[in-house]
N, C-alpha and C. Protein backbone atom coordinates (compact mmCIF):
# COMPACT_ATOMS: atom_id res chain seq x y z
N UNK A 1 0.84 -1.18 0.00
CA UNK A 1 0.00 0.00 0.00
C UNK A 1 0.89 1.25 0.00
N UNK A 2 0.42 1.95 -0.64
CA UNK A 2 1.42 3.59 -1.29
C UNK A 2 0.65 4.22 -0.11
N UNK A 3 1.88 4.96 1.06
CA UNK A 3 0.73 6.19 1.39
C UNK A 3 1.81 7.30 1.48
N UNK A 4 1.19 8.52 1.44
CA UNK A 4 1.80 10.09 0.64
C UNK A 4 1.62 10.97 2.23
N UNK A 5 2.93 11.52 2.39
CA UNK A 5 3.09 12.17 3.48
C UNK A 5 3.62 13.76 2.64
N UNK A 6 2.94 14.74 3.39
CA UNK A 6 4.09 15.73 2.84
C UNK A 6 5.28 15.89 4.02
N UNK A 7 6.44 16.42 3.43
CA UNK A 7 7.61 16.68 3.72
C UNK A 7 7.93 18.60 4.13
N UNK A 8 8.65 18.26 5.70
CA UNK A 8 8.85 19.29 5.99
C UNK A 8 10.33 19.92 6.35
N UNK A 9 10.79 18.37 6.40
CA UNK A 9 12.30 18.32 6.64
C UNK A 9 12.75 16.83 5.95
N UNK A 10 14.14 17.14 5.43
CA UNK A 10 14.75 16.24 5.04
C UNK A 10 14.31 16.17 3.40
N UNK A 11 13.86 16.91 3.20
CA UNK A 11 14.07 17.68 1.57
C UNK A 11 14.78 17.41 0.34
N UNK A 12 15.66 17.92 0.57
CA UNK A 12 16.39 17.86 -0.07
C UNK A 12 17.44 16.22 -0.09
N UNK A 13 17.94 16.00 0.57
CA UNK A 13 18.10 14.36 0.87
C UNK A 13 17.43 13.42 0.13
N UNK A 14 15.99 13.49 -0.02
CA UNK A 14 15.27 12.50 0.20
C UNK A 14 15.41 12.89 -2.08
N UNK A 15 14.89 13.93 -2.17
CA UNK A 15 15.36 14.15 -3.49
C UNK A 15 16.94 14.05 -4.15
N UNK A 16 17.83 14.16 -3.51
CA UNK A 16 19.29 13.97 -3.98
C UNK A 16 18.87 12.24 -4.13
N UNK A 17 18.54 11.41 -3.10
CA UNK A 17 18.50 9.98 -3.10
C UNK A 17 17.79 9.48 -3.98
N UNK A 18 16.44 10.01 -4.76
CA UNK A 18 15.83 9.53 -5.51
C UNK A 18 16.25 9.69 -7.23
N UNK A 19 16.23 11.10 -6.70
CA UNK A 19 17.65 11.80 -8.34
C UNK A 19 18.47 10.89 -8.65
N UNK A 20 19.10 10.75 -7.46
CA UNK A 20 20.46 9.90 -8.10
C UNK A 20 20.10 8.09 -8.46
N UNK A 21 19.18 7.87 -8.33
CA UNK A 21 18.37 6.48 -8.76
C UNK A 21 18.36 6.68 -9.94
N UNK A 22 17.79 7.74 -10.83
CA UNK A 22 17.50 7.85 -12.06
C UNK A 22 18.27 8.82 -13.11
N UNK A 23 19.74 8.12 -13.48
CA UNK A 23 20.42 8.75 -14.20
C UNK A 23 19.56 8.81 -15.25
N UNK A 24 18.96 7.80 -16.21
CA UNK A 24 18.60 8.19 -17.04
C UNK A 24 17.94 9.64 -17.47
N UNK A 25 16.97 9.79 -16.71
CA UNK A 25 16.67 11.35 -16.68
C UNK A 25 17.15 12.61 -15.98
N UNK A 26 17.66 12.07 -15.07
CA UNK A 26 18.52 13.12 -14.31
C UNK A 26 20.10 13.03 -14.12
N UNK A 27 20.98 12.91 -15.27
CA UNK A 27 21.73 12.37 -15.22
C UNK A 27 22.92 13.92 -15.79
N UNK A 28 22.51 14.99 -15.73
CA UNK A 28 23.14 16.02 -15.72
C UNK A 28 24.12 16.87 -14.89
N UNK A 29 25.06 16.51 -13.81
CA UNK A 29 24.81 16.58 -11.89
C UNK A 29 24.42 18.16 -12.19
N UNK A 30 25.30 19.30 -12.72
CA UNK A 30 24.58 20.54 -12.36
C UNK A 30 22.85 20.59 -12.42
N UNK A 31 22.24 19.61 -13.34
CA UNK A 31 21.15 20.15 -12.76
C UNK A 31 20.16 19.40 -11.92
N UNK A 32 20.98 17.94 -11.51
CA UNK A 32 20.65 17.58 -10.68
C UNK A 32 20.51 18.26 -9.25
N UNK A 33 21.70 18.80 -9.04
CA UNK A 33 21.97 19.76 -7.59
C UNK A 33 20.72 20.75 -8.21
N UNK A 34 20.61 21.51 -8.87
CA UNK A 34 19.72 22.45 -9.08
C UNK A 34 18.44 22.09 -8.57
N UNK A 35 17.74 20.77 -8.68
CA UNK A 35 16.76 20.33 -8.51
C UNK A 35 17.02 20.17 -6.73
N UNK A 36 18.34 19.40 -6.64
CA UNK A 36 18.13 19.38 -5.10
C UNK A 36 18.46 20.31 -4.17
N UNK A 37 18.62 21.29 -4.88
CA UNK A 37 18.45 22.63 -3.87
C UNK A 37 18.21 23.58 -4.18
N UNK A 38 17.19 23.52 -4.93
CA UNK A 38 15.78 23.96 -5.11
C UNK A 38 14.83 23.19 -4.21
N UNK A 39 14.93 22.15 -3.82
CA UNK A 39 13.58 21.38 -3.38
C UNK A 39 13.82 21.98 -1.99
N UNK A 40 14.53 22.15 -1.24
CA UNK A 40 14.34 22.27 0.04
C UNK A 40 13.32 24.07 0.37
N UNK A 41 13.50 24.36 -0.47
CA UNK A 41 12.78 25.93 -0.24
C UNK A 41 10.41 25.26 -0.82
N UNK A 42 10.58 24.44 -1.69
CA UNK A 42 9.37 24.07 -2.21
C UNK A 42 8.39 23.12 -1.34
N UNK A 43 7.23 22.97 -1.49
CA UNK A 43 6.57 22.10 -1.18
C UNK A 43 6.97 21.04 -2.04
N UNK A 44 6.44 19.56 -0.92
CA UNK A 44 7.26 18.51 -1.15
C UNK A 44 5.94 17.49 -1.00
N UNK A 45 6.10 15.98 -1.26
CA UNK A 45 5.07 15.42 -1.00
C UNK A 45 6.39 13.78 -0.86
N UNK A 46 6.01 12.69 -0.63
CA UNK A 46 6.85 11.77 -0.61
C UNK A 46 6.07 9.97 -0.40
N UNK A 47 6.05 9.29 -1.37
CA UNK A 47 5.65 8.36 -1.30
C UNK A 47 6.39 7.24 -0.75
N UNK A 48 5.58 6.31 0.40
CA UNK A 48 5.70 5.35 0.98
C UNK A 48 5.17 4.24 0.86
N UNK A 49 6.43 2.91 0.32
CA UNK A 49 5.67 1.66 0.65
C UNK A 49 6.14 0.99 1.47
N UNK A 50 5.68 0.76 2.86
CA UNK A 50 6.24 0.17 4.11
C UNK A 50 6.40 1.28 4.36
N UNK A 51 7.95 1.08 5.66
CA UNK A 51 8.93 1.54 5.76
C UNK A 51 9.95 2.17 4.77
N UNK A 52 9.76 1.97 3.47
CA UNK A 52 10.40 2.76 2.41
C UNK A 52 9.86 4.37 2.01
N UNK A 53 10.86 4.87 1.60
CA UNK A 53 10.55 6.09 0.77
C UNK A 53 10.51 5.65 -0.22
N UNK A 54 9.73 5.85 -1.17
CA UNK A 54 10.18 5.48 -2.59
C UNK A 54 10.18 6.78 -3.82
N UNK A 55 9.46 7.49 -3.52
CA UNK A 55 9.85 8.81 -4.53
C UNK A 55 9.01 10.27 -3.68
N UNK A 56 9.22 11.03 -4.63
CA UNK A 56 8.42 12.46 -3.68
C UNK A 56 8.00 12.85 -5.04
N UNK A 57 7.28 14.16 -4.84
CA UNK A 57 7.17 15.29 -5.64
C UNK A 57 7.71 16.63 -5.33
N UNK A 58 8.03 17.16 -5.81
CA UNK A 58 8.16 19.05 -5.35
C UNK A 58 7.33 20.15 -6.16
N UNK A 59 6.62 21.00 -5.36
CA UNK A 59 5.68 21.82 -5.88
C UNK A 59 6.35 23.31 -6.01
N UNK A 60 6.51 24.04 -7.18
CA UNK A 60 6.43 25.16 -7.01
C UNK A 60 5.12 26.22 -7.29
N UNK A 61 5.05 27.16 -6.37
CA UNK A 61 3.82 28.07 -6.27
C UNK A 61 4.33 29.11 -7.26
N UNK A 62 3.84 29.36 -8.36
CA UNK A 62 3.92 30.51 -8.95
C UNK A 62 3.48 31.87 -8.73
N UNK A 63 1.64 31.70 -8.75
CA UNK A 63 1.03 32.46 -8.55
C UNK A 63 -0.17 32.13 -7.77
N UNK A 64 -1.11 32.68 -6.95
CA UNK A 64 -2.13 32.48 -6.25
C UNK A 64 -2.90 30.94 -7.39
N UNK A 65 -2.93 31.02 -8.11
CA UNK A 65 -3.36 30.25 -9.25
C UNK A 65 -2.99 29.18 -9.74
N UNK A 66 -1.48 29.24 -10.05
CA UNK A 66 -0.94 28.22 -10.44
C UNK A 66 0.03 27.63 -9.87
N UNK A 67 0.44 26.67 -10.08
CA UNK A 67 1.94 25.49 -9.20
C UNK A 67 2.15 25.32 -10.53
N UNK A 68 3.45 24.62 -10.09
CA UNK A 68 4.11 24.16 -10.78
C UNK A 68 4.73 22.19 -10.27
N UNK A 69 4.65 21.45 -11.30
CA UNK A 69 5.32 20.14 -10.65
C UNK A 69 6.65 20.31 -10.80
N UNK A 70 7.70 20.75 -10.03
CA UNK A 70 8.79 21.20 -9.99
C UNK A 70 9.87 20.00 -10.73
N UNK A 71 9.83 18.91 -9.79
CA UNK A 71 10.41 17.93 -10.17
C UNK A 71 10.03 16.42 -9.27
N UNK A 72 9.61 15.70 -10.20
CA UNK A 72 8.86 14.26 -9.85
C UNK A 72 9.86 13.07 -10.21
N UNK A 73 9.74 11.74 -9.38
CA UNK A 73 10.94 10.72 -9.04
C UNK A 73 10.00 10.11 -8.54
N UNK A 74 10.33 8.47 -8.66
CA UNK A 74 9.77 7.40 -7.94
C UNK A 74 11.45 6.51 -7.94
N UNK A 75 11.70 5.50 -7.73
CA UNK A 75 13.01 4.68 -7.78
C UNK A 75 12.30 3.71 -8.30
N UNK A 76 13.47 3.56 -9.48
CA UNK A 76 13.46 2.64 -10.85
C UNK A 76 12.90 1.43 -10.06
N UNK A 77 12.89 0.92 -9.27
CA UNK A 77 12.35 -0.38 -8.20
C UNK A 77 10.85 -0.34 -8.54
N UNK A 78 10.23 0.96 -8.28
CA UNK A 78 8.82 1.16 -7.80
C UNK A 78 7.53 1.78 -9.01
N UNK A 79 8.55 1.76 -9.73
CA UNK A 79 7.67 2.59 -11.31
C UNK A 79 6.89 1.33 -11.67
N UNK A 80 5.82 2.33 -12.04
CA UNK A 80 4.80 1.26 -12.26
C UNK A 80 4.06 0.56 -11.77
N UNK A 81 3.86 0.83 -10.19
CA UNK A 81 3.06 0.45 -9.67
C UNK A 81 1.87 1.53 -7.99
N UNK A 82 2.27 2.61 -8.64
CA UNK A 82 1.16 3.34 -8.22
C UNK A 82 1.75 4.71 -7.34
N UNK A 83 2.89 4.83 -7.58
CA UNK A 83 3.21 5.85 -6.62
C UNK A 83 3.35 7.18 -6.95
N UNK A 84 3.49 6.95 -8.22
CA UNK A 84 3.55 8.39 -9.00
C UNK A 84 2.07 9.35 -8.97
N UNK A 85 1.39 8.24 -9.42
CA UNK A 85 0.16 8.78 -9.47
C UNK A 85 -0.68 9.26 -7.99
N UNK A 86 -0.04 8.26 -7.25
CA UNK A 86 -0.35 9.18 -6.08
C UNK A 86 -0.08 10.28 -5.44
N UNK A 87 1.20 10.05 -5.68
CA UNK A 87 1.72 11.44 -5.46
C UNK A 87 1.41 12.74 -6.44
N UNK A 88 0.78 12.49 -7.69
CA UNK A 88 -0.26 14.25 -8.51
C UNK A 88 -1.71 13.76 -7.81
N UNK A 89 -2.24 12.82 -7.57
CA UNK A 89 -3.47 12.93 -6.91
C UNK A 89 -3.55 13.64 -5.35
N UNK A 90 -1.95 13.61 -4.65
CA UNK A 90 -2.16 13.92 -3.55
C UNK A 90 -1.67 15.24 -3.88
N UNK A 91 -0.76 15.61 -4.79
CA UNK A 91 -0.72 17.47 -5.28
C UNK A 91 -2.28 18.10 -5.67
N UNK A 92 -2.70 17.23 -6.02
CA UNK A 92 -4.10 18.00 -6.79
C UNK A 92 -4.83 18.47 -5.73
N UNK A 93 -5.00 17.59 -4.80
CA UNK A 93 -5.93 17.66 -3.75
C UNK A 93 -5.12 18.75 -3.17
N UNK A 94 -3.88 19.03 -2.05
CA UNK A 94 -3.26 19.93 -1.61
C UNK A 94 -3.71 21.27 -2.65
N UNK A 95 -3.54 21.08 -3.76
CA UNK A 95 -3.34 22.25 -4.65
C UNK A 95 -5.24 22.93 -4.56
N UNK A 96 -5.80 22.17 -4.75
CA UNK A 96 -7.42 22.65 -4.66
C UNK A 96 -7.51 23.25 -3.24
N UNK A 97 -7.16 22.31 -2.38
CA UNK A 97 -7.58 23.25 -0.53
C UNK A 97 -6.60 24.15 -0.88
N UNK A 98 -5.80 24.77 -1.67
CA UNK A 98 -5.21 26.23 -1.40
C UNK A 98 -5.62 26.87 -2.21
N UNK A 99 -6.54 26.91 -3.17
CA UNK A 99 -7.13 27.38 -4.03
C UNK A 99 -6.58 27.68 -5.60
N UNK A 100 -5.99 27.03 -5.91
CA UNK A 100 -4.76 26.88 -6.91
C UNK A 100 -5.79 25.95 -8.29
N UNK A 101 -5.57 26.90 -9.23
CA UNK A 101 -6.87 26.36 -10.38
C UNK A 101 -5.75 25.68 -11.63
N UNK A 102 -4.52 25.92 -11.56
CA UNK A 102 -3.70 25.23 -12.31
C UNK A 102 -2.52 24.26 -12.18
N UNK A 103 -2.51 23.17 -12.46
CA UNK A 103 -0.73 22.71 -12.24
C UNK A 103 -0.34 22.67 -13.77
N UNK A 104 0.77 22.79 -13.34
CA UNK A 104 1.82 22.50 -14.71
C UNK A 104 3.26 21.48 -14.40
N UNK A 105 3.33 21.20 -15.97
CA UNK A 105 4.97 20.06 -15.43
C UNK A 105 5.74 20.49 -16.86
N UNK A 106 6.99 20.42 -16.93
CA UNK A 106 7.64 20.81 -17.85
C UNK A 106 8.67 19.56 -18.29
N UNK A 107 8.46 18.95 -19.21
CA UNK A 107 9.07 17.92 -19.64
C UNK A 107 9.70 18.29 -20.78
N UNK A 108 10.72 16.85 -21.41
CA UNK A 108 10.62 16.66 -22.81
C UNK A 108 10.48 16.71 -23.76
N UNK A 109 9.93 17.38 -24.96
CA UNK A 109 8.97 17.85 -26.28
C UNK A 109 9.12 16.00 -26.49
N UNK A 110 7.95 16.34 -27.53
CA UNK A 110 8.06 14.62 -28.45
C UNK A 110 8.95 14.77 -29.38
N UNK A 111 9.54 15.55 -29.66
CA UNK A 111 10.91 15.88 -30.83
C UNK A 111 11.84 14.65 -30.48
N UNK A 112 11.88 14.90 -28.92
CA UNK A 112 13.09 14.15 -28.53
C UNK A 112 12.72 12.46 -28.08
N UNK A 113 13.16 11.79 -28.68
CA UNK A 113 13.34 10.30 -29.45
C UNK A 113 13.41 9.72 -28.08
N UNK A 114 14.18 10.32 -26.76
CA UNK A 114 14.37 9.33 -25.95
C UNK A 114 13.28 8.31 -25.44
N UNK A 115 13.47 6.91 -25.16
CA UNK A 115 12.50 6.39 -24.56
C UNK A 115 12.22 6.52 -22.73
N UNK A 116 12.84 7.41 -22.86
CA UNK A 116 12.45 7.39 -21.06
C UNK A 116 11.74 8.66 -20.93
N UNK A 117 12.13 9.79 -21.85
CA UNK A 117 10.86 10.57 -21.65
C UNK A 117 9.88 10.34 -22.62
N UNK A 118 9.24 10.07 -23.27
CA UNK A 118 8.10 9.32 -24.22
C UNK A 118 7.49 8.25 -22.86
N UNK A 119 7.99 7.27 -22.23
CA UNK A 119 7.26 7.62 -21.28
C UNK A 119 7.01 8.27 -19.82
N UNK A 120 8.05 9.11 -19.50
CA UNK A 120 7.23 10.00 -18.67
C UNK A 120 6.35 11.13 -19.45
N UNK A 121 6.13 11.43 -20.40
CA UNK A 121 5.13 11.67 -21.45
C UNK A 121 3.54 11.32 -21.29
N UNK A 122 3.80 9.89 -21.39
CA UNK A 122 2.91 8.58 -21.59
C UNK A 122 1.59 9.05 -20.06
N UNK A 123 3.25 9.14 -19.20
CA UNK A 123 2.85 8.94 -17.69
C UNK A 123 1.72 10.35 -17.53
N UNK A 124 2.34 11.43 -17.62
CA UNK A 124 1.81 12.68 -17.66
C UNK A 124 0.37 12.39 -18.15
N UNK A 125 0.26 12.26 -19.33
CA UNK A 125 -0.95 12.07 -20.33
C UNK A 125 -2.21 11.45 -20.02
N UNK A 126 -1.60 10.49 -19.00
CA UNK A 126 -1.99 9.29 -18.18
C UNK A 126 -2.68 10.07 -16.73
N UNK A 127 -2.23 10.99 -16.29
CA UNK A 127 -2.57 10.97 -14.99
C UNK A 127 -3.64 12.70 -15.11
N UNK A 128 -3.64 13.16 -16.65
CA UNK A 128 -4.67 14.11 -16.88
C UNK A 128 -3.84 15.36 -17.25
N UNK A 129 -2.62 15.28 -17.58
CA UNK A 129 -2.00 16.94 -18.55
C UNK A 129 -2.01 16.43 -20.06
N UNK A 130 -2.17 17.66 -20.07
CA UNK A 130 -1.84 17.80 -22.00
C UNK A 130 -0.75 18.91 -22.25
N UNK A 131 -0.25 19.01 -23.46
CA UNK A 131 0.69 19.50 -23.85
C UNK A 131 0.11 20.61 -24.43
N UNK A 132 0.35 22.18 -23.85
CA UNK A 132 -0.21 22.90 -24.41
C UNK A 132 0.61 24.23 -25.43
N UNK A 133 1.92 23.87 -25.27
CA UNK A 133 3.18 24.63 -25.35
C UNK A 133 4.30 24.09 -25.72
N UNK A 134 5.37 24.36 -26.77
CA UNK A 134 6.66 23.51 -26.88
C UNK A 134 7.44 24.95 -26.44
N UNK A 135 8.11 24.91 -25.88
CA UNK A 135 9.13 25.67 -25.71
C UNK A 135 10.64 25.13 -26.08
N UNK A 136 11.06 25.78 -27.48
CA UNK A 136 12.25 25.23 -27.89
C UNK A 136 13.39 25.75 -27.21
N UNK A 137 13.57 26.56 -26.63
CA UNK A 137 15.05 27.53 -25.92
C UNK A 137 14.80 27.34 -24.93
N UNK A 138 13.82 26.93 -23.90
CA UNK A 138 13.99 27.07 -22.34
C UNK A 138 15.10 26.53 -21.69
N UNK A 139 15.65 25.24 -22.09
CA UNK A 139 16.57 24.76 -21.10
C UNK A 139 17.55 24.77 -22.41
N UNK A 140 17.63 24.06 -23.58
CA UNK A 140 18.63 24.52 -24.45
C UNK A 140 18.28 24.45 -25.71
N UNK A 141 18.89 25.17 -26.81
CA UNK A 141 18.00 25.06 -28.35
C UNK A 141 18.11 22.97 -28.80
N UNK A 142 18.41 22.25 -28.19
CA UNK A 142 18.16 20.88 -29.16
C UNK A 142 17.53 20.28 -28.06
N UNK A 143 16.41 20.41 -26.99
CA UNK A 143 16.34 20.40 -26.19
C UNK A 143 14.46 20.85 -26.09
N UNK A 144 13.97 20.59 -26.84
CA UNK A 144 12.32 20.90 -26.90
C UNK A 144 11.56 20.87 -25.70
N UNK A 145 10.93 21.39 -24.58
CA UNK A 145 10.49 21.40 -23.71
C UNK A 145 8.92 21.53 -23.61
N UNK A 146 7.72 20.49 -23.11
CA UNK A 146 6.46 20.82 -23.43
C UNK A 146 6.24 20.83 -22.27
């Protein structure tokens, strides 16, 4: 059984540990560190099976309105079997009691061939975002961002 705690301490840790599970996508270290320290200032959420951590989320607040899914992780162990999704069902809910009418996540474009984002793509698509934007320059010009 997955259950979703938010995080008030140990932040950043708990994201360096899950980051570093998944070179494939996070396999950059500058912007790995970026992500993990960034997370300690953000809302956080963190999925449990047992006694395990197995991944978190991090929320950034933009505006009274909108969040942002800052940066999302489960460990390559645990994909695929329900934790991800708990963890945007348990952002959604947090995000509605604060009155927050939008989330957003910034991935991948479909330009880019890799199979690990095609499916965190998949995953996204799956749990109720759509792609409403490519942003080709945000993080770098060969580098499509939706």
């Amino acid at each position: 059984m997955i259950q979703i705690t938010e995080m008030h301490e140990g932040k950043a840790g708990l994201c360096r540990e899950v980051l570093d599970d998944l070179p494939e996508w996070f396999g950059i270290p500058e912007s790995t560190t970026a992500y993990v320290d960034a997370s300690a200032g953000l809302s956080m959420f963190a999925a449990h099976v047992g006694k395990q951590t197995v991944g978190f989320v991090s929320l950034k607040h933009h505006t009274e309105f909108a969040s942002e899914l800052y940066a999302l992780g489960v460990k390559r162990r645990f994909h695929r079997q329900g934790a991800g999704r708990a963890l945007i069902d348990a952002v959604e809910k947090y995000s509605r009691g604060k009155g927050t009418s939008f989330l957003t996540v910034k991935t991948l474009g479909p330009t880019n061939r890799d199979p690990h984002y095609t499916a965190t793509r998949r995953f996204y698509e799956a749990v109720g975002f759509v792609s409403i934007e490519v942003f080709p320059t945000l993080w770098e010009l060969k580098i499509p961002v939706c």
